[in-house]
Protein backbone atom coordinates (compact mmCIF):
# COMPACT_ATOMS: atom_id res chain seq x y z
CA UNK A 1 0.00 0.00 0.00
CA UNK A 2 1.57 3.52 -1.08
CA UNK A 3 2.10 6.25 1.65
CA UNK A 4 -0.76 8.11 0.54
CA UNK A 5 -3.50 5.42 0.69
CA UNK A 6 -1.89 4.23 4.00
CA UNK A 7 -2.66 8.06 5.50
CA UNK A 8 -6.12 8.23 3.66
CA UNK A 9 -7.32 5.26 5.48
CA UNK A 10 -5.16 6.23 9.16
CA UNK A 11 -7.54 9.37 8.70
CA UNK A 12 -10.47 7.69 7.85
CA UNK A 13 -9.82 5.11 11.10
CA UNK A 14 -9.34 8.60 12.91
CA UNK A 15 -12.51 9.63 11.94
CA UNK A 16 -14.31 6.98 12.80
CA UNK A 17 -13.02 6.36 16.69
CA UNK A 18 -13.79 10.30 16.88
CA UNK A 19 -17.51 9.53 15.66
CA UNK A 20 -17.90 6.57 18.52
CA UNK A 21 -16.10 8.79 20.98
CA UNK A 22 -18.43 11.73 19.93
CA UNK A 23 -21.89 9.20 20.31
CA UNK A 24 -20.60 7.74 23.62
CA UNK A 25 -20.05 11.27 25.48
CA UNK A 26 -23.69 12.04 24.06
CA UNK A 27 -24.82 9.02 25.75
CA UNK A 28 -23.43 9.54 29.05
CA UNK A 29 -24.46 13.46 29.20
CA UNK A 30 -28.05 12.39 28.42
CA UNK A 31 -28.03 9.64 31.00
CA UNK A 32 -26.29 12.35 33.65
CA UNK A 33 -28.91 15.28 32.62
CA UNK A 34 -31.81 13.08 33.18
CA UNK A 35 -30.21 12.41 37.02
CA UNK A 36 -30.35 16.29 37.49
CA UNK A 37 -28.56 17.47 40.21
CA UNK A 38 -28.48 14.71 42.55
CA UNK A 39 -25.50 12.97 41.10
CA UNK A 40 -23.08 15.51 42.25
CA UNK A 41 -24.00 14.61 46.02
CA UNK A 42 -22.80 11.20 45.11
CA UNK A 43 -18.97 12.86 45.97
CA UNK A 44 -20.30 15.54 48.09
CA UNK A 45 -18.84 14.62 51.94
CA UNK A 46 -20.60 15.52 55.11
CA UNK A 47 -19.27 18.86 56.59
CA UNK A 48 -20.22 20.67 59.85
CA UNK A 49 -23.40 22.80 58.98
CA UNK A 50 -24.76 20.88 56.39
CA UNK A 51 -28.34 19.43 56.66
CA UNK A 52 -27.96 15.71 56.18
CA UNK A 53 -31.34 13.21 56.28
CA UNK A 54 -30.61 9.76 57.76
CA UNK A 55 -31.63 6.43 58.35
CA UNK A 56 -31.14 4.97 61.55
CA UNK A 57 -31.51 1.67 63.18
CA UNK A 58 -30.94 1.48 67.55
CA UNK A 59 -30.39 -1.32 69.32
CA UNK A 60 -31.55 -2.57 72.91
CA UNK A 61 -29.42 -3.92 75.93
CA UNK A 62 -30.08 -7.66 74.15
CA UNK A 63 -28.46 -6.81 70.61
CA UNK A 64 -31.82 -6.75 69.11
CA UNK A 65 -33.48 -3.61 66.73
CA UNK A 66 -35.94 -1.62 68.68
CA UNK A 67 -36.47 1.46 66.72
CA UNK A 68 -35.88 2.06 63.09
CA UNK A 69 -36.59 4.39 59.94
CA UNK A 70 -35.13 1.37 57.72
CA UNK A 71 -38.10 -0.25 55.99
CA UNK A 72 -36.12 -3.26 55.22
CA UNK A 73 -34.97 -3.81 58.51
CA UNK A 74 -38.57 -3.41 59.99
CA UNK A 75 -39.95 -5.76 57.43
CA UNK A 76 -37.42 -8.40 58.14
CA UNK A 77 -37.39 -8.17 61.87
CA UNK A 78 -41.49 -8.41 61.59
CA UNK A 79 -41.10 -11.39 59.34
CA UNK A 80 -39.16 -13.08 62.61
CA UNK A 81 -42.20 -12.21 64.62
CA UNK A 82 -39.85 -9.70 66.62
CA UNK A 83 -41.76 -6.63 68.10
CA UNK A 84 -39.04 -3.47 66.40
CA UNK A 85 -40.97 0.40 65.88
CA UNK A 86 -41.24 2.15 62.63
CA UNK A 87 -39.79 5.86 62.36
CA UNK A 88 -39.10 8.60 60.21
CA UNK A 89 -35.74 9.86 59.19
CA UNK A 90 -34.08 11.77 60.85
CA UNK A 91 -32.99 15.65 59.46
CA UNK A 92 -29.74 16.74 61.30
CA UNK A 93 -27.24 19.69 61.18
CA UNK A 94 -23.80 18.15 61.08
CA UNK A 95 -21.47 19.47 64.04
CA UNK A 96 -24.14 20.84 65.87
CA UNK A 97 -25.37 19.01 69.16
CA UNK A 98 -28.75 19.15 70.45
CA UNK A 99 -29.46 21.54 73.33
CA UNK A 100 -32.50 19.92 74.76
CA UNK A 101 -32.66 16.49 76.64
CA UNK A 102 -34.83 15.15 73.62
CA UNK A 103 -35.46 15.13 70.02
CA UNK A 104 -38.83 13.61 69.64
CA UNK A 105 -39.57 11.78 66.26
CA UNK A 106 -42.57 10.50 65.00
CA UNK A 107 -43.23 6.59 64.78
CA UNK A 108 -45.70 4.79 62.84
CA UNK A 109 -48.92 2.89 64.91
CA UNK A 110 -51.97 0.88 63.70
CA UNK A 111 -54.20 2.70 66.55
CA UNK A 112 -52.97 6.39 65.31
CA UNK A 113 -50.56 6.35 62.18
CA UNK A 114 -47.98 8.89 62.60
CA UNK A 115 -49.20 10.85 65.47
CA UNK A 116 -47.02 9.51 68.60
CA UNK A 117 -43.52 10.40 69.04
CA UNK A 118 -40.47 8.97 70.28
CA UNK A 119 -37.45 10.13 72.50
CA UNK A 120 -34.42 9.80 71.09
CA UNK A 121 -31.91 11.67 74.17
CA UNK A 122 -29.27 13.94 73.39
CA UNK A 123 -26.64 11.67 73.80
CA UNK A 124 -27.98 9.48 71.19
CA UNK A 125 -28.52 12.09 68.75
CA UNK A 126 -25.30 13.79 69.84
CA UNK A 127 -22.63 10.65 68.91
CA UNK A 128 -24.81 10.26 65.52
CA UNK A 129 -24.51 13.98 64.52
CA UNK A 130 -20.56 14.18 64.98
CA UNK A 131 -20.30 10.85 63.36
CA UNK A 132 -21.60 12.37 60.11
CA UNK A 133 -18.76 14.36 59.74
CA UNK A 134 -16.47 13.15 56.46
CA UNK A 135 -19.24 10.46 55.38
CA UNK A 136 -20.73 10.84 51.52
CA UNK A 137 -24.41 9.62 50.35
CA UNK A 138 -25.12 6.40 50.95
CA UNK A 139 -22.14 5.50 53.31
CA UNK A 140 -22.85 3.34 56.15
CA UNK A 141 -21.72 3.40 59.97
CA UNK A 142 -22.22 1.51 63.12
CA UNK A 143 -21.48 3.36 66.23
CA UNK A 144 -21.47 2.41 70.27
CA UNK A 145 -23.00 4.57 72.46
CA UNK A 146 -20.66 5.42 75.39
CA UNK A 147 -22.84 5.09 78.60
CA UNK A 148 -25.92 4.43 77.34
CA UNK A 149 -27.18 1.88 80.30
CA UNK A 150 -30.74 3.47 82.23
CA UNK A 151 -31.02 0.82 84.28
CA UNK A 152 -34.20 1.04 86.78
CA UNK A 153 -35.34 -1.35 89.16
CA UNK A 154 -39.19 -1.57 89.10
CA UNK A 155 -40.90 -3.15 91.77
CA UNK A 156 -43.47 -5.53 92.01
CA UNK A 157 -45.80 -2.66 93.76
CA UNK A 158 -45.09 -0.13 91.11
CA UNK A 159 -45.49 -2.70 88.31
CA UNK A 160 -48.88 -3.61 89.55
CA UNK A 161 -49.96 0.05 90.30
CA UNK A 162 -48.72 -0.20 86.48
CA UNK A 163 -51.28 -2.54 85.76
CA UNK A 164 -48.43 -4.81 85.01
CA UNK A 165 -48.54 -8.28 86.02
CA UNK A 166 -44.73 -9.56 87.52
CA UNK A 167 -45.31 -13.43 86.36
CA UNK A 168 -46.04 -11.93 82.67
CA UNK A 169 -42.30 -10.68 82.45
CA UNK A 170 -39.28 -12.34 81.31
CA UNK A 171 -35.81 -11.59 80.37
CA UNK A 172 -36.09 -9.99 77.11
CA UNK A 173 -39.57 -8.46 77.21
CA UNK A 174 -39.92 -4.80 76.30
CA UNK A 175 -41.70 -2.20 78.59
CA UNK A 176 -43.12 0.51 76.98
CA UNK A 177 -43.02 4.12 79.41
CA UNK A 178 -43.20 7.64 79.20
CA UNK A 179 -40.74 9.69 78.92
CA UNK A 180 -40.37 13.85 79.39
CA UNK A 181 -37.77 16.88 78.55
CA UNK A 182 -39.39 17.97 81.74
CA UNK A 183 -40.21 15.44 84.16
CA UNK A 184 -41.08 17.92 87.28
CA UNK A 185 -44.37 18.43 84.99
CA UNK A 186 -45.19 15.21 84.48
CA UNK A 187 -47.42 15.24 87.77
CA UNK A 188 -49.22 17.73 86.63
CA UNK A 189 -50.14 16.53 83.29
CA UNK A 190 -48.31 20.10 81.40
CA UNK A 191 -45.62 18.24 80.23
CA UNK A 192 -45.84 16.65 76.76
CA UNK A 193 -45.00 12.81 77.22
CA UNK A 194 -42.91 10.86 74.35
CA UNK A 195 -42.21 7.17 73.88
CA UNK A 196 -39.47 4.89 74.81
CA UNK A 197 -38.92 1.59 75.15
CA UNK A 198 -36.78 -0.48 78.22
CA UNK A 199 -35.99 -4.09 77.97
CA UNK A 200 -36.00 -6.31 80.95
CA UNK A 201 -32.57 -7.47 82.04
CA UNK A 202 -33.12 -9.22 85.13
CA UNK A 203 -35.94 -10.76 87.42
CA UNK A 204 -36.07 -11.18 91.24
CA UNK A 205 -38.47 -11.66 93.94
CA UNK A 206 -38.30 -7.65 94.25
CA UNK A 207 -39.11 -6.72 90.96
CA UNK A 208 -37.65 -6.64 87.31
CA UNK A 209 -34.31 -4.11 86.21
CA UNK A 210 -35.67 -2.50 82.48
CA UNK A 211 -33.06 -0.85 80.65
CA UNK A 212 -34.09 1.92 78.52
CA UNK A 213 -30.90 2.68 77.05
CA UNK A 214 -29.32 1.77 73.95
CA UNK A 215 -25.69 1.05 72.92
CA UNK A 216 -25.53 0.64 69.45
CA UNK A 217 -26.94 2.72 66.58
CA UNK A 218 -26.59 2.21 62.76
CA UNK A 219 -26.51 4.88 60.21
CA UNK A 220 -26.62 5.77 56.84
CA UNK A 221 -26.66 8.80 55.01
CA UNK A 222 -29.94 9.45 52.49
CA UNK A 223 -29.23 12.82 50.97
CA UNK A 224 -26.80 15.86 51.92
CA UNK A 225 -27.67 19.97 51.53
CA UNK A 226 -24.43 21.27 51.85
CA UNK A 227 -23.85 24.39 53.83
CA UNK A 228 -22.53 26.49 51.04
């Protein structure tokens, strides 16, 4: 082949790898347009001030899922016949700890839908919110909660003034109770009451120890607005 038929068809191989090249970046800009904006967030990493939405999944004195905004993990730990509660996610300002005793969320019931709310305390939502910082969209993180045991001993009198029956409770069972940002009110019915739940550690003759903290929560991050 002469010289100049050998750079007529170099050229026309040029040409044609520019073409594919050419159809292939239209491709990808048409499948990244029709994304919009939310692909960026994809890189975008958690800073302090930004508004990040979470799911979150706790976990009682036992190991076992008490309270969750997961669907998945509800549906699977209702499949097992296991008793877990169904919340929202959770909007939080990265870096910035809560300065009240509780932030209430709302939690899904057969009786009321999504009209009760539940108390997650300060230290919970405080060891979540500074372990945002540095994560991206759809990272993952398990995290122990450093002295998270409220253990109570409840007696067999104030279980029955409970309406609570001592020979119905075993190891494992979960107490539901009241809980309040300002429990000097509580007696006076002013105070607005949220939900928590306390598994039972131990039984005596005395009466039953429920522990209504929680050592273990599991996080992900849904979307980020960064604090620009």
């Amino acid at each position: 082949m002469s010289d100049k038929k050998q750079k007529e068809a170099m050229i026309k191989k040029v040409k044609q790898v520019l073409v594919v090249g050419a159809c292939v970046l239209f491709v990808v800009l048409m499948i990244v347009s029709g994304m919009g904006s939310h692909w960026l967030t994809m890189f975008t990493v958690v800073k302090p001030g930004d508004r990040v939405v979470i799911d979150y999944t706790f976990y009682d004195a036992t190991g076992a899922p008490i309270l969750t905004s997961n669907q998945q993990i509800y549906s699977q730990t209702i499949t097992k016949s296991k008793f877990i509660i169904y919340a929202k996610q959770l909007p939080i300002t990265a870096g910035l700890n809560l300065t009240k005793s509780i932030y209430p969320v709302s939690f899904y019931s057969n009786d009321s839908g999504w009209t009760q709310q539940f108390a997650i305390l300060s230290k919970e939502y405080d060891v979540m919110d500074q372990a945002l910082i540095g994560m991206k969209t759809g990272d993952q993180k398990h995290i122990l909660i450093p002295d998270s045991s409220i253990a109570q001993l409840w007696s067999a009198e104030s279980l029955q003034n409970s309406s609570v029956k001592m020979s119905d409770l075993q190891i494992g069972y979960l107490l539901p109770m009241g809980v309040s940002d300002n429990p000097k009110e509580i007696v006076t019915n002013s105070s607005i009451i949220y939900t928590r739940l306390g598994v039972v550690t131990s039984k005596t003759d005395k009466g039953v120890v429920v522990d209504s903290g929680y050592p273990a929560v599991d996080i992900s991050i849904v979307s980020i607005n960064a604090n620009s």
